[in-house]
Protein backbone atom coordinates (compact mmCIF):
# COMPACT_ATOMS: atom_id res chain seq x y z
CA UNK A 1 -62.75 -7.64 46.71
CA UNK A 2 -66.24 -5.94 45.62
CA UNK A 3 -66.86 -6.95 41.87
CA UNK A 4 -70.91 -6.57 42.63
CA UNK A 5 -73.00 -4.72 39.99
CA UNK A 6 -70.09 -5.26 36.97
CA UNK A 7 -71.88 -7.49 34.32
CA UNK A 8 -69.75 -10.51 35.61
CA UNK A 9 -70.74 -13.36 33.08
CA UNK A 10 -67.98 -15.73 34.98
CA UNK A 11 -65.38 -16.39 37.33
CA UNK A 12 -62.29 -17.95 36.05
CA UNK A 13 -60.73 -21.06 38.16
CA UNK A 14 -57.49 -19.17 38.53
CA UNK A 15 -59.46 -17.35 41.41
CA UNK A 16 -57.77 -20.16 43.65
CA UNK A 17 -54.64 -18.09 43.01
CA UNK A 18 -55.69 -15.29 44.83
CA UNK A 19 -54.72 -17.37 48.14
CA UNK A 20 -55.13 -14.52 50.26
CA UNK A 21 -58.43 -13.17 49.47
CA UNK A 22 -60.97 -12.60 52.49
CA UNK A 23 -63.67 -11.30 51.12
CA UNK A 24 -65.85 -11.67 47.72
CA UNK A 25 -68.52 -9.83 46.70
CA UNK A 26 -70.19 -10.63 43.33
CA UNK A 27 -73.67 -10.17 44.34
CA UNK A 28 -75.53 -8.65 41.32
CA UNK A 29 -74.17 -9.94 38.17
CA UNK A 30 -74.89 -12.14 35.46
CA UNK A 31 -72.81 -15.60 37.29
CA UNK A 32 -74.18 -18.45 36.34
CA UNK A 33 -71.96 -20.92 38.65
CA UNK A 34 -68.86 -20.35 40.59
CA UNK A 35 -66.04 -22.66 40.04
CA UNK A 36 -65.21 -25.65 41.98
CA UNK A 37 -61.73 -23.98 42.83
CA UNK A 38 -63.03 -21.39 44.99
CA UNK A 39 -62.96 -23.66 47.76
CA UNK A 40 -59.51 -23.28 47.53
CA UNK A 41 -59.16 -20.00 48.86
CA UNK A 42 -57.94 -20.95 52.57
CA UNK A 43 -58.66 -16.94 53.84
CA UNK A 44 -62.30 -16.84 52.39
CA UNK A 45 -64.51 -15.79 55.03
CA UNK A 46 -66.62 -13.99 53.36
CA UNK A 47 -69.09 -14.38 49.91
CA UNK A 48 -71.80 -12.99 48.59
CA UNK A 49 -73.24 -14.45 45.35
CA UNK A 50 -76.74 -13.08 45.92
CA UNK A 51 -78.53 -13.60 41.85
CA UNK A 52 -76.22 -16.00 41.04
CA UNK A 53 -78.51 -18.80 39.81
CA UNK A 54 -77.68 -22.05 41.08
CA UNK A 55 -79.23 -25.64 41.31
CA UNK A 56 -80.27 -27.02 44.46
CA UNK A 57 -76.93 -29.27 44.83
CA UNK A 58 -75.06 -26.90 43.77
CA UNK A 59 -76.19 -24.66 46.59
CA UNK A 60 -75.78 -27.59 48.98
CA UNK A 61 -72.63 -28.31 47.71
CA UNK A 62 -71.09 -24.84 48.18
CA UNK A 63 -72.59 -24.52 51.78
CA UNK A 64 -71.20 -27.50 52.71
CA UNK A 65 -67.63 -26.74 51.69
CA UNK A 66 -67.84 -23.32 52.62
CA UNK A 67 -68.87 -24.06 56.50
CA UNK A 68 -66.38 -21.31 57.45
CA UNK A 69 -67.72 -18.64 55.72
CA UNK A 70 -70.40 -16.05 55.80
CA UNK A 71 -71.99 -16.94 53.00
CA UNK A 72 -75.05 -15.05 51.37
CA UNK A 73 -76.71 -16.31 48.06
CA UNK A 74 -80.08 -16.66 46.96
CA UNK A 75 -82.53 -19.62 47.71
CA UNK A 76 -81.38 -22.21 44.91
CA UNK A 77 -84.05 -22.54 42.08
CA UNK A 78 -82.92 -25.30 39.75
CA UNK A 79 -82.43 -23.05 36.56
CA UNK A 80 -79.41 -24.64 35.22
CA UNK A 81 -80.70 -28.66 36.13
């Protein structure tokens, strides 16, 4: 699914419903945080949250969970701590 470049303010936790969702591209819109349930997509292989602002545990966090993924985001910059 490519949502980049749509003026995305946030991703609902009902994502975790799509359960067979592969690929997610938000890179390029106004995300503040991704929800914890997105780790619950068993298919994700692929996301790219590049300018989604995140915290440095949060970007920890996410990389850690996400180990099977190819994962693309921007360094973390603690805007939201």
């Amino acid at each position: 699914m490519d949502l980049s470049s749509n003026k995305i303010a946030s991703i609902p936790a009902s994502i975790s419903q799509l359960i067979s969702l592969e690929h997610l591209d938000l890179w390029h819109n106004d995300v503040a945080a991704l929800p914890y349930q997105i780790i619950e997509l068993p298919h994700l292989n692929y996301l790219d949250i590049r300018g989604v602002s995140m915290s440095h545990g949060d970007y920890g966090k996410y990389k850690e969970l996400m180990k099977g993924a190819d994962f693309y985001l921007s360094e973390p910059c603690d805007c939201q701590d």
